[in-house]
Protein backbone atom coordinates (compact mmCIF):
# COMPACT_ATOMS: atom_id res chain seq x y z
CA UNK A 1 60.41 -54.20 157.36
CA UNK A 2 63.47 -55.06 158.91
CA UNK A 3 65.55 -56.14 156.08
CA UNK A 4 68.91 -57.89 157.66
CA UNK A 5 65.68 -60.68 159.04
CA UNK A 6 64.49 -61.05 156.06
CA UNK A 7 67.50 -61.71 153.91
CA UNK A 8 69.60 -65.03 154.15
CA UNK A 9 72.14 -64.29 156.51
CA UNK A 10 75.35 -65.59 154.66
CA UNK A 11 74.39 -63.47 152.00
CA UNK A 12 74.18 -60.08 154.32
CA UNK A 13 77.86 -61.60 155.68
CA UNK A 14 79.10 -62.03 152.51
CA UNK A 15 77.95 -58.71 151.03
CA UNK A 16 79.51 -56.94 154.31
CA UNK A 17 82.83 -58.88 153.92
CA UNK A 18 83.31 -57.79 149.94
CA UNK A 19 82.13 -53.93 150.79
CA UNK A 20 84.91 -54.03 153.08
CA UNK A 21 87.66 -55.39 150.93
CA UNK A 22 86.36 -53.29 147.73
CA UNK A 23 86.73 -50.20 150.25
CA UNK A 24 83.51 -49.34 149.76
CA UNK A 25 82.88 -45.90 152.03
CA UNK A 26 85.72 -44.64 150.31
CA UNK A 27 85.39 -45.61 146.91
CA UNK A 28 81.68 -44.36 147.09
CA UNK A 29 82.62 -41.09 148.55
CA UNK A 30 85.45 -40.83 145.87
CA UNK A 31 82.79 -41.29 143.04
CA UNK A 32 80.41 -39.04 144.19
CA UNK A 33 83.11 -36.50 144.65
CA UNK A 34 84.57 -36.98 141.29
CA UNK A 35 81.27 -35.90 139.87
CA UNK A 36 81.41 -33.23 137.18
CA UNK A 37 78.12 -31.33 137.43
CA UNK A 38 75.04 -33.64 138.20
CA UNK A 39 76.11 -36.93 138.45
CA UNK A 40 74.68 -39.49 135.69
CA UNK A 41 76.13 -42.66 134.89
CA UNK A 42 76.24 -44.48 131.19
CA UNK A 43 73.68 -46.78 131.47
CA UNK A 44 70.77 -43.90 132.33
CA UNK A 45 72.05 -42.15 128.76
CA UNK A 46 71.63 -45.53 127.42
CA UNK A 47 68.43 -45.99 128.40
CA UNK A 48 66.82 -42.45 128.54
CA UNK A 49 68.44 -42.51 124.37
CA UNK A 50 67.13 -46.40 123.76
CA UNK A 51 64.51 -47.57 126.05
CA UNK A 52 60.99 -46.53 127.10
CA UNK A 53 60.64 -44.99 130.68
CA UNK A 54 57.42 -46.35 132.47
CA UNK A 55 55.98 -42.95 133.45
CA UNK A 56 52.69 -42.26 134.77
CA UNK A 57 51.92 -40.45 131.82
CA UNK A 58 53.24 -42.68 129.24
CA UNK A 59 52.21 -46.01 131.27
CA UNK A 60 49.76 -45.60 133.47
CA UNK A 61 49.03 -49.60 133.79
CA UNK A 62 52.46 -50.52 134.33
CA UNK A 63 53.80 -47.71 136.24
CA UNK A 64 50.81 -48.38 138.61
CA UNK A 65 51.62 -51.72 138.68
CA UNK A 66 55.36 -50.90 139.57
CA UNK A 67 54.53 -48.23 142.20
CA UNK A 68 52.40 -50.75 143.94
CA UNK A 69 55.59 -52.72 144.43
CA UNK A 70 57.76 -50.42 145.91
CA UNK A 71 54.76 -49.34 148.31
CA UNK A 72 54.42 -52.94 149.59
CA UNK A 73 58.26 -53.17 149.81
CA UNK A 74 58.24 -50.05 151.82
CA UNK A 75 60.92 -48.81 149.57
CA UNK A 76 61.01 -44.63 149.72
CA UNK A 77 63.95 -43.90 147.75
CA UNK A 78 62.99 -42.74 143.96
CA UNK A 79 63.37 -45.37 141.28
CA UNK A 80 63.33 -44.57 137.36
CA UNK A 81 61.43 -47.70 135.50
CA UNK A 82 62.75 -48.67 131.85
CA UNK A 83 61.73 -51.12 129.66
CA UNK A 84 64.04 -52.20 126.30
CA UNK A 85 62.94 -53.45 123.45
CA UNK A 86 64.87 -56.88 124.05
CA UNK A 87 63.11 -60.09 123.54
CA UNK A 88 66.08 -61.85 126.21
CA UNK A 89 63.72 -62.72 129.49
CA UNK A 90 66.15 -60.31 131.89
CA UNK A 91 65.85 -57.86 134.06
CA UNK A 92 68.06 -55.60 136.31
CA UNK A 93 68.57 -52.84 138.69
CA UNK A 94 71.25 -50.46 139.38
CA UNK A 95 71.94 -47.96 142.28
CA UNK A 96 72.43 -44.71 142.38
CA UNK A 97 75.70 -43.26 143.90
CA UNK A 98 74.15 -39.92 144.77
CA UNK A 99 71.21 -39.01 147.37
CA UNK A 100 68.78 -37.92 145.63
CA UNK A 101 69.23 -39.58 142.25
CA UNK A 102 67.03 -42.32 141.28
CA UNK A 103 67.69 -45.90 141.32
CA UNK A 104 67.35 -47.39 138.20
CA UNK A 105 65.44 -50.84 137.34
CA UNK A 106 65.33 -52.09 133.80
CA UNK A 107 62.99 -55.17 132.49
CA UNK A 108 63.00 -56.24 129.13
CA UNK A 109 60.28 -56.31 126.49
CA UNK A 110 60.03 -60.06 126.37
CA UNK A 111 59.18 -60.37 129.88
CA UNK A 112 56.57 -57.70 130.28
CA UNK A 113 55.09 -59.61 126.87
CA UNK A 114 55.11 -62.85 128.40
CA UNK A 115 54.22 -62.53 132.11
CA UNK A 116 50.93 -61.75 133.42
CA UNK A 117 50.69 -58.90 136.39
CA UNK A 118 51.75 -61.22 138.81
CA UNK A 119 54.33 -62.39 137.79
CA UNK A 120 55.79 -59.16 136.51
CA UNK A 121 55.27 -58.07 140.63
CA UNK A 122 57.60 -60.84 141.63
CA UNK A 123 60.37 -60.02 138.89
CA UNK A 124 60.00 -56.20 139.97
CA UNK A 125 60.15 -56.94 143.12
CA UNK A 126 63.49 -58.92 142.93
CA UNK A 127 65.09 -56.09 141.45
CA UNK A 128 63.83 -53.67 144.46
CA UNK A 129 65.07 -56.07 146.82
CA UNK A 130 68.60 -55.90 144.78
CA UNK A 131 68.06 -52.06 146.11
CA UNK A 132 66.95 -52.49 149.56
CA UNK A 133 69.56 -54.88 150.63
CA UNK A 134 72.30 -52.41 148.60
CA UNK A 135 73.53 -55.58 146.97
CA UNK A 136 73.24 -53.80 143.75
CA UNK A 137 75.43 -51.16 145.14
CA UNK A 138 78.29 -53.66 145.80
CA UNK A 139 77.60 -55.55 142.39
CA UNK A 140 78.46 -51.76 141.24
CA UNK A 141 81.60 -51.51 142.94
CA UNK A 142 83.03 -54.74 142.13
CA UNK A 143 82.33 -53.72 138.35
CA UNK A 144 84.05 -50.68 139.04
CA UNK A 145 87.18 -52.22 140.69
CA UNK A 146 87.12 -54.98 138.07
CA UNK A 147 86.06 -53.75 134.95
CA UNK A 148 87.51 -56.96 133.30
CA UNK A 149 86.72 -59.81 135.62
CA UNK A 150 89.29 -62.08 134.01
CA UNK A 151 91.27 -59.81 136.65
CA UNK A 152 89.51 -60.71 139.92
CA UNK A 153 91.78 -63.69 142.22
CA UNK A 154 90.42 -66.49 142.00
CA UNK A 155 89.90 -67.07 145.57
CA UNK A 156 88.02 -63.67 145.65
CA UNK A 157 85.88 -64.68 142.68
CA UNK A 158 84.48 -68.04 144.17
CA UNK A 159 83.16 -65.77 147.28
CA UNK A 160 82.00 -63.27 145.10
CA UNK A 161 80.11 -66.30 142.84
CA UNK A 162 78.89 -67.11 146.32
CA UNK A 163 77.74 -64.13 147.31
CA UNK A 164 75.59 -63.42 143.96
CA UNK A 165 73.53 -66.74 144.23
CA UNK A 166 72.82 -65.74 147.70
CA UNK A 167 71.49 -62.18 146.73
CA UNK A 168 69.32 -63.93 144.45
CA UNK A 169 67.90 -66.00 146.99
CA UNK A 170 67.28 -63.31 149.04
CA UNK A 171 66.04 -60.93 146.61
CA UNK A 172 63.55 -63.66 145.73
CA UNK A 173 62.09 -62.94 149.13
CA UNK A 174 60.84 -59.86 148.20
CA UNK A 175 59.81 -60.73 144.82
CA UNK A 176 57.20 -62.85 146.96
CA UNK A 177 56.38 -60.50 149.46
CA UNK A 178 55.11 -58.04 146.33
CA UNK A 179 53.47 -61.35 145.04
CA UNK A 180 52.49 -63.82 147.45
CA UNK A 181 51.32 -66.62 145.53
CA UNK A 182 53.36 -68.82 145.03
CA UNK A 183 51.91 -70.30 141.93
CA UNK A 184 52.34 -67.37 140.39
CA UNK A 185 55.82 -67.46 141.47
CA UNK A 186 56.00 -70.79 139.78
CA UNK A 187 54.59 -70.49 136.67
CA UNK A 188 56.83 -67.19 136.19
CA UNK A 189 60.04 -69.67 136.72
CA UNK A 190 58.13 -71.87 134.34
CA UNK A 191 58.16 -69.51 131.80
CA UNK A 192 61.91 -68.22 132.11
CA UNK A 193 63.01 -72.02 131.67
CA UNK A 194 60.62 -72.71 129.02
CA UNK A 195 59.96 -69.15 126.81
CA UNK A 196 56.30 -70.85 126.53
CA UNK A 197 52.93 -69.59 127.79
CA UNK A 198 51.62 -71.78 130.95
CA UNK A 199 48.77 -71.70 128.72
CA UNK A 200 50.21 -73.59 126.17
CA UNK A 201 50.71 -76.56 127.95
CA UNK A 202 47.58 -76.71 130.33
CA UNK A 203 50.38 -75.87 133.21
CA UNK A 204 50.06 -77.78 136.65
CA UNK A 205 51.50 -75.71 139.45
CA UNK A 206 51.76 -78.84 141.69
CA UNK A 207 53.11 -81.37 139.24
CA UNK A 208 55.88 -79.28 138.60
CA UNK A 209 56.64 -78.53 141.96
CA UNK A 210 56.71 -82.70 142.36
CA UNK A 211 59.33 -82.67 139.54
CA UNK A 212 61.33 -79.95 141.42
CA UNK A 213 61.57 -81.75 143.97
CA UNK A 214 63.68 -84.71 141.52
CA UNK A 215 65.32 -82.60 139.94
CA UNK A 216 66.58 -81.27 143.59
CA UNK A 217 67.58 -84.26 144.46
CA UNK A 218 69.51 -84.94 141.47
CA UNK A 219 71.46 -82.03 141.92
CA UNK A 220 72.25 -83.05 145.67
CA UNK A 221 72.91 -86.30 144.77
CA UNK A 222 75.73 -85.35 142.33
CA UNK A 223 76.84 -82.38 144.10
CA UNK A 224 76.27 -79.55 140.65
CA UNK A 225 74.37 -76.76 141.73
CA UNK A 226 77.20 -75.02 141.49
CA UNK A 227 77.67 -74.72 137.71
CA UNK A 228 76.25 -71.21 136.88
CA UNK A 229 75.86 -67.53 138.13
CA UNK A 230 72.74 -67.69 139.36
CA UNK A 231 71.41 -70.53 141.39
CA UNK A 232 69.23 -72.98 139.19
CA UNK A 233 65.95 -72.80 139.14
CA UNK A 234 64.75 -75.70 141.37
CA UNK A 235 66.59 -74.45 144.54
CA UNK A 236 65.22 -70.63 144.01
CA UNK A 237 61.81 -72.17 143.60
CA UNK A 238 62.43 -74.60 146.84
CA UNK A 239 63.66 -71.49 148.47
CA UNK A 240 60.33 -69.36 147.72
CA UNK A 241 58.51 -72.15 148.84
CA UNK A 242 60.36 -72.48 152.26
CA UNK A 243 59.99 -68.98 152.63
CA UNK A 244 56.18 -68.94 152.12
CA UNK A 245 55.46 -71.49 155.26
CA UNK A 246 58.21 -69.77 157.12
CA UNK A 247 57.45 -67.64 160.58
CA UNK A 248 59.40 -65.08 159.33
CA UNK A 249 57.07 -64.50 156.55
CA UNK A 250 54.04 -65.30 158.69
CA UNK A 251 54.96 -62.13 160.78
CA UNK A 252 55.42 -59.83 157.44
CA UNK A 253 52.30 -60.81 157.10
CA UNK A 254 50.82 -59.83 160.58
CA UNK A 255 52.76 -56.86 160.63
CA UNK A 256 54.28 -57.95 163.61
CA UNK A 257 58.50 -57.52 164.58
CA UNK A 258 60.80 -60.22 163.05
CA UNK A 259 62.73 -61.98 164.78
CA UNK A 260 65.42 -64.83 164.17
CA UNK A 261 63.96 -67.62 161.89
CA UNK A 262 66.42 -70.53 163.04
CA UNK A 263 63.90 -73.03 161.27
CA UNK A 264 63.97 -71.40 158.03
CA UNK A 265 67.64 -70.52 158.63
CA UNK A 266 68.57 -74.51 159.08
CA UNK A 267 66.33 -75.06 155.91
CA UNK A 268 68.57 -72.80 153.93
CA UNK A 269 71.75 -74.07 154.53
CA UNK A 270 70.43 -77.48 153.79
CA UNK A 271 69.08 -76.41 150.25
CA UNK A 272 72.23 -74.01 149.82
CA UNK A 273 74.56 -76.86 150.58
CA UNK A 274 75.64 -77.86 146.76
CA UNK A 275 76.22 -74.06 146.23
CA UNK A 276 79.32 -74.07 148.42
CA UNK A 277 80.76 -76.87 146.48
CA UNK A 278 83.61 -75.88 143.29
CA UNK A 279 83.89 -80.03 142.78
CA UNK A 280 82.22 -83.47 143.19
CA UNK A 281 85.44 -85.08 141.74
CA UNK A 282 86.58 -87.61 144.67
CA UNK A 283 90.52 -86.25 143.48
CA UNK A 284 90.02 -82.95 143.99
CA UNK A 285 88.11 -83.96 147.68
CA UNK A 286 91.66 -85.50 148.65
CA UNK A 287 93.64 -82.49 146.84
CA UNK A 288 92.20 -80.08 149.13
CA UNK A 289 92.88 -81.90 152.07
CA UNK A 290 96.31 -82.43 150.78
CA UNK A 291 97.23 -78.86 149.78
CA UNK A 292 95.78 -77.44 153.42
CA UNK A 293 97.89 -80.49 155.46
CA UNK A 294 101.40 -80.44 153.26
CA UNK A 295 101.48 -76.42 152.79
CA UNK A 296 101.34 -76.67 156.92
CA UNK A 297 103.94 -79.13 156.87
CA UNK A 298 105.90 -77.88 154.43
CA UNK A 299 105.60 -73.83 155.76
CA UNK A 300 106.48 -75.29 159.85
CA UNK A 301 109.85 -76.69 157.62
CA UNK A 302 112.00 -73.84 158.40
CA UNK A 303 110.02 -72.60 161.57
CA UNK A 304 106.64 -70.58 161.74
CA UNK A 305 104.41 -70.27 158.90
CA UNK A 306 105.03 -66.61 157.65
CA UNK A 307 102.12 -64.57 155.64
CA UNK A 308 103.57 -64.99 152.13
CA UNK A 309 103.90 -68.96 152.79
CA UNK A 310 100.04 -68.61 154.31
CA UNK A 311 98.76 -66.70 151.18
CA UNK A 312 100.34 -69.17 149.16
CA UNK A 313 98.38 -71.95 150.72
CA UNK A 314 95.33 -70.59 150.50
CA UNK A 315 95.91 -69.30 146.96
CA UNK A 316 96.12 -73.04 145.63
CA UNK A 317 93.26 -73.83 147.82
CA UNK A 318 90.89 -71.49 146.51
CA UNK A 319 90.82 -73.98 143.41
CA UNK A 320 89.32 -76.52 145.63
CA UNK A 321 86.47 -74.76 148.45
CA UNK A 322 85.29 -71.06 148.90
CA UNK A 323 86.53 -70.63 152.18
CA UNK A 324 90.14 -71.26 151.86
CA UNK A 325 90.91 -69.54 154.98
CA UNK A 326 88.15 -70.78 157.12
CA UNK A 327 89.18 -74.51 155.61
CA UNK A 328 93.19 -74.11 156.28
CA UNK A 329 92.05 -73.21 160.39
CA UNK A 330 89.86 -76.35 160.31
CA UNK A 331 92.93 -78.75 159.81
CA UNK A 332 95.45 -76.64 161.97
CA UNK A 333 92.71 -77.25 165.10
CA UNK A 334 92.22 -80.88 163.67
CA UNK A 335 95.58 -82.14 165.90
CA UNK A 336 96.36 -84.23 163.41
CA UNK A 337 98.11 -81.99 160.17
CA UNK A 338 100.16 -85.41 159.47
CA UNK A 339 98.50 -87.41 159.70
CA UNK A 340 96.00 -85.77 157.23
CA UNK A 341 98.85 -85.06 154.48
CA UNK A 342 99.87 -89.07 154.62
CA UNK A 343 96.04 -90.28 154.13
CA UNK A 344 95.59 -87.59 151.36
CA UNK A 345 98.63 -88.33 149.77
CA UNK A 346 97.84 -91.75 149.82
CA UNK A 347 94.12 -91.36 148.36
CA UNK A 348 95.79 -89.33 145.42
CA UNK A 349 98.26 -91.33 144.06
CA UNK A 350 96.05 -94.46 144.41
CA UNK A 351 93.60 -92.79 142.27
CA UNK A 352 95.93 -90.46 139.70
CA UNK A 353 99.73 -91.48 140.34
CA UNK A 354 100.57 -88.68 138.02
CA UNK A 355 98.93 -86.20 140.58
CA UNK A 356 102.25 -87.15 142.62
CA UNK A 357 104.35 -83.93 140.18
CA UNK A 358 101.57 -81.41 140.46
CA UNK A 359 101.84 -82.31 144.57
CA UNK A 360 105.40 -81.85 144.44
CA UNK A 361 105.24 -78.36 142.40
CA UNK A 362 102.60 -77.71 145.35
CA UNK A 363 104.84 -78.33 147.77
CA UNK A 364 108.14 -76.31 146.25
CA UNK A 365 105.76 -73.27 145.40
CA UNK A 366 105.53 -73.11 149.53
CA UNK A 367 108.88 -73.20 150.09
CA UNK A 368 109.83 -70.64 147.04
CA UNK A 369 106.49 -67.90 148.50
CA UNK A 370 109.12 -66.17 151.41
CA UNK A 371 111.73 -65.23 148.66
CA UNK A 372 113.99 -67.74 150.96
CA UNK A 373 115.09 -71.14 150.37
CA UNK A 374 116.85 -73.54 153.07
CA UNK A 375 118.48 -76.48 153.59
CA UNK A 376 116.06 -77.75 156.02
CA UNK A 377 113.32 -77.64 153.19
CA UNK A 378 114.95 -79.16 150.63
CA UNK A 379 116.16 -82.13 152.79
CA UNK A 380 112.53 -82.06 153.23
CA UNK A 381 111.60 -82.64 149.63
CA UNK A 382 114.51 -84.95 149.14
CA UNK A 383 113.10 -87.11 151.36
CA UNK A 384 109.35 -86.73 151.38
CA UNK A 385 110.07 -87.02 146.91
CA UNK A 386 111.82 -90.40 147.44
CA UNK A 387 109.36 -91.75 150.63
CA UNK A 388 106.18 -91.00 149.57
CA UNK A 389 105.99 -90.00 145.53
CA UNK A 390 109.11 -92.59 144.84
CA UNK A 391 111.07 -89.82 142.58
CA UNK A 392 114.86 -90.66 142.29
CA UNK A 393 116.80 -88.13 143.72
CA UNK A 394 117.86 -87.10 140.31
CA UNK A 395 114.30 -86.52 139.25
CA UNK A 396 113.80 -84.50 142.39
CA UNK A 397 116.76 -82.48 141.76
CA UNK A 398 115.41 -82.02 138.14
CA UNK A 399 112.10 -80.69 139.37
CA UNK A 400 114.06 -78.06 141.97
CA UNK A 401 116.24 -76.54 139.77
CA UNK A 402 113.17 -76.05 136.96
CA UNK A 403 111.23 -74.83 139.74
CA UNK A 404 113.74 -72.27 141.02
CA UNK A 405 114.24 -70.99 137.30
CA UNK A 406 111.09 -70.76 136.89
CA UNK A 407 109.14 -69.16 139.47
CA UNK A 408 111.84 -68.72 142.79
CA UNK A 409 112.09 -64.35 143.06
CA UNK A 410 115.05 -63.76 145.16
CA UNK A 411 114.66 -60.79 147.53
CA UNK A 412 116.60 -57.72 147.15
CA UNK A 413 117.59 -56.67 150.37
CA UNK A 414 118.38 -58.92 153.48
């Protein structure tokens, strides 16, 4: 099975971009190295000390059940099963860092209780896609690299927030190839939102695919799929469902070569759309457009735009969109960087006039980022404080000197 045409390719992009930046041939071959004896990790003490291992012996139902799934998957590397005695309707898996070690997947009690056989083949068969795609290995490195994730930059956190929905979309793929019916697939989402038994409520597989579809469109309409770590439910169930009528999973089924879905693909993005939104909020709309256009302005000042005033830019933009960088190119090719900063400008202080210091502050935090202040900038601010925000030139020269004392770093040689 040829996974990069099965997964959703911003998610195989995104996962290749973070392995990169978290230096991950290195740091993996740095771990494995740094082994004493036989490499184990915490969590398979934890759960070879607290949890139940789903052996043939021990399990025979369940471990059948599970080595079904990994045959359909086509997955050969060895993977330990463990189930925990919590109630919590979770489940994960975690790589090894050493060939030959297994993989670990870990589902807890309450879902093996409350989901029939098929059901429990599409969550187990999530986690093995976490494995085939190695997006459990990166999740593993980033944990390593961040062990507090307070730490990780904010504009590497909304990509990495990114990235995880994504892997969940795609892992769903393979949580329906090991169960391809997609009522089953339903009622198992059903039952993660709900705790209840389908049986409890008579469920009706298509009436609540009919109020997926509103509550889809609710979330388009106001722009808030973004809200959590994993995508909500209603666009991994839309995703499943895209996937089942998809020629790309027509040919898994033939056993026949994949090749490039750009149907499915173009569905995707579509449905995917309100995950690469931070904010609905018209303000912060014209904020990002103003923060991209002035930081140009502002950096061209005193000549070219140098890499700390660049990572400055994009560090105040990463509040706003995901792709900071990919944004900032987009209105340097636009021709019209001026014309931009006077319309957003414009749109802001009509709708917050007290957004007009935080713009200023924006704008002095670009001219502070090379350690070098001129003349030429603060003229600038002089006049673009009195022109456009309507700041006496006291007030103005107020805001500089706090600014200076506050965050300007001078540097230490010439």
């Amino acid at each position: 099975m040829q996974s990069n045409l099965v997964r959703i390719a911003l998610e195989e992009q995104l996962g290749l971009e973070l392995f990169q930046l978290m230096e991950g041939d290195l740091l993996e071959e740095i771990l494995s190295e740094g082994k004493i004896g036989k490499f184990e990790n915490e969590w398979k003490y934890i759960l070879e000390g607290h949890s139940f291992k789903a052996t043939r012996e021990l399990a025979p139902k369940l471990h059948e059940l599970f080595a079904s799934v990994v045959e359909t998957l086509e997955f050969t590397e060895p993977v330990e099963f463990f189930i925990n005695n919590s109630q919590e309707f979770n489940a994960w898996s975690m790589s090894s860092l050493e060939a030959g070690e297994p993989h670990i997947v870990n589902i807890n009690a309450g879902l093996v209780d409350k989901l029939d056989d098929e059901e429990l083949r599409f969550v187990v068969g999530h986690e093995i896609g976490h494995l085939i795609t190695h997006n459990a290995s990166i999740m593993k490195l980033i944990n390593f690299v961040f062990p507090d994730a307070a730490r990780i930059p904010v504009i590497l956190n909304h990509k990495i927030q990114l990235w995880q929905k994504l892997a969940e979309l795609s892992a769903d793929r393979y949580g329906f190839i090991a169960s391809p019916k997609l009522e089953k697939c339903v009622s198992g989402f059903f039952k993660l939102a709900s705790g209840l038994a389908a049986e409890r409520i008579n469920f009706d597989y298509t009436a609540y695919l009919t109020e997926n579809e509103r509550i889809l469109g609710f979330f388009r309409d106001n722009k808030a799929g973004n809200l959590m770590s994993h995508p909500i439910n209603p666009i991994r169930i839309k995703g499943i469902q895209l996937f089942s009528n998809s020629e790309t999973y027509r040919a898994i089924l033939s056993k026949q070569p994949l090749e490039k879905d750009e149907i499915l693909a173009g569905q995707i993005n579509d449905l995917t759309q309100t995950l690469l939104v931070l904010s609905s909020s018209e303000a912060d709309y014209h904020r990002k457009y103003f923060i991209a256009s002035a930081g140009l302005v502002m950096a061209g000042v005193d000549g070219d735009m140098n890499a700390y005033e660049y990572e400055t830019i994009l560090k105040q933009l990463s509040d706003f969109t995901i792709f900071p960088a990919g944004f900032l190119e987009e209105i340097m090719q636009s021709g019209k960087v001026p014309e931009i900063m006077e319309k957003s400008a414009k749109a802001l202080i009509d709708l917050n006039p007290g957004d007009r210091f935080a713009m200023f502050d924006m704008l002095m935090n670009v001219v502070i980022a090379d350690k070098d202040i001129s003349k030429d900038e603060i003229a600038f601010l002089y006049n673009y404080g009195e022109s456009v925000f309507n700041f006496s030139r006291k007030e103005i020269a107020q805001m500089l000197a706090n600014g200076i004392q506050q965050k300007f770093l001078p540097r230490i040689y010439s």
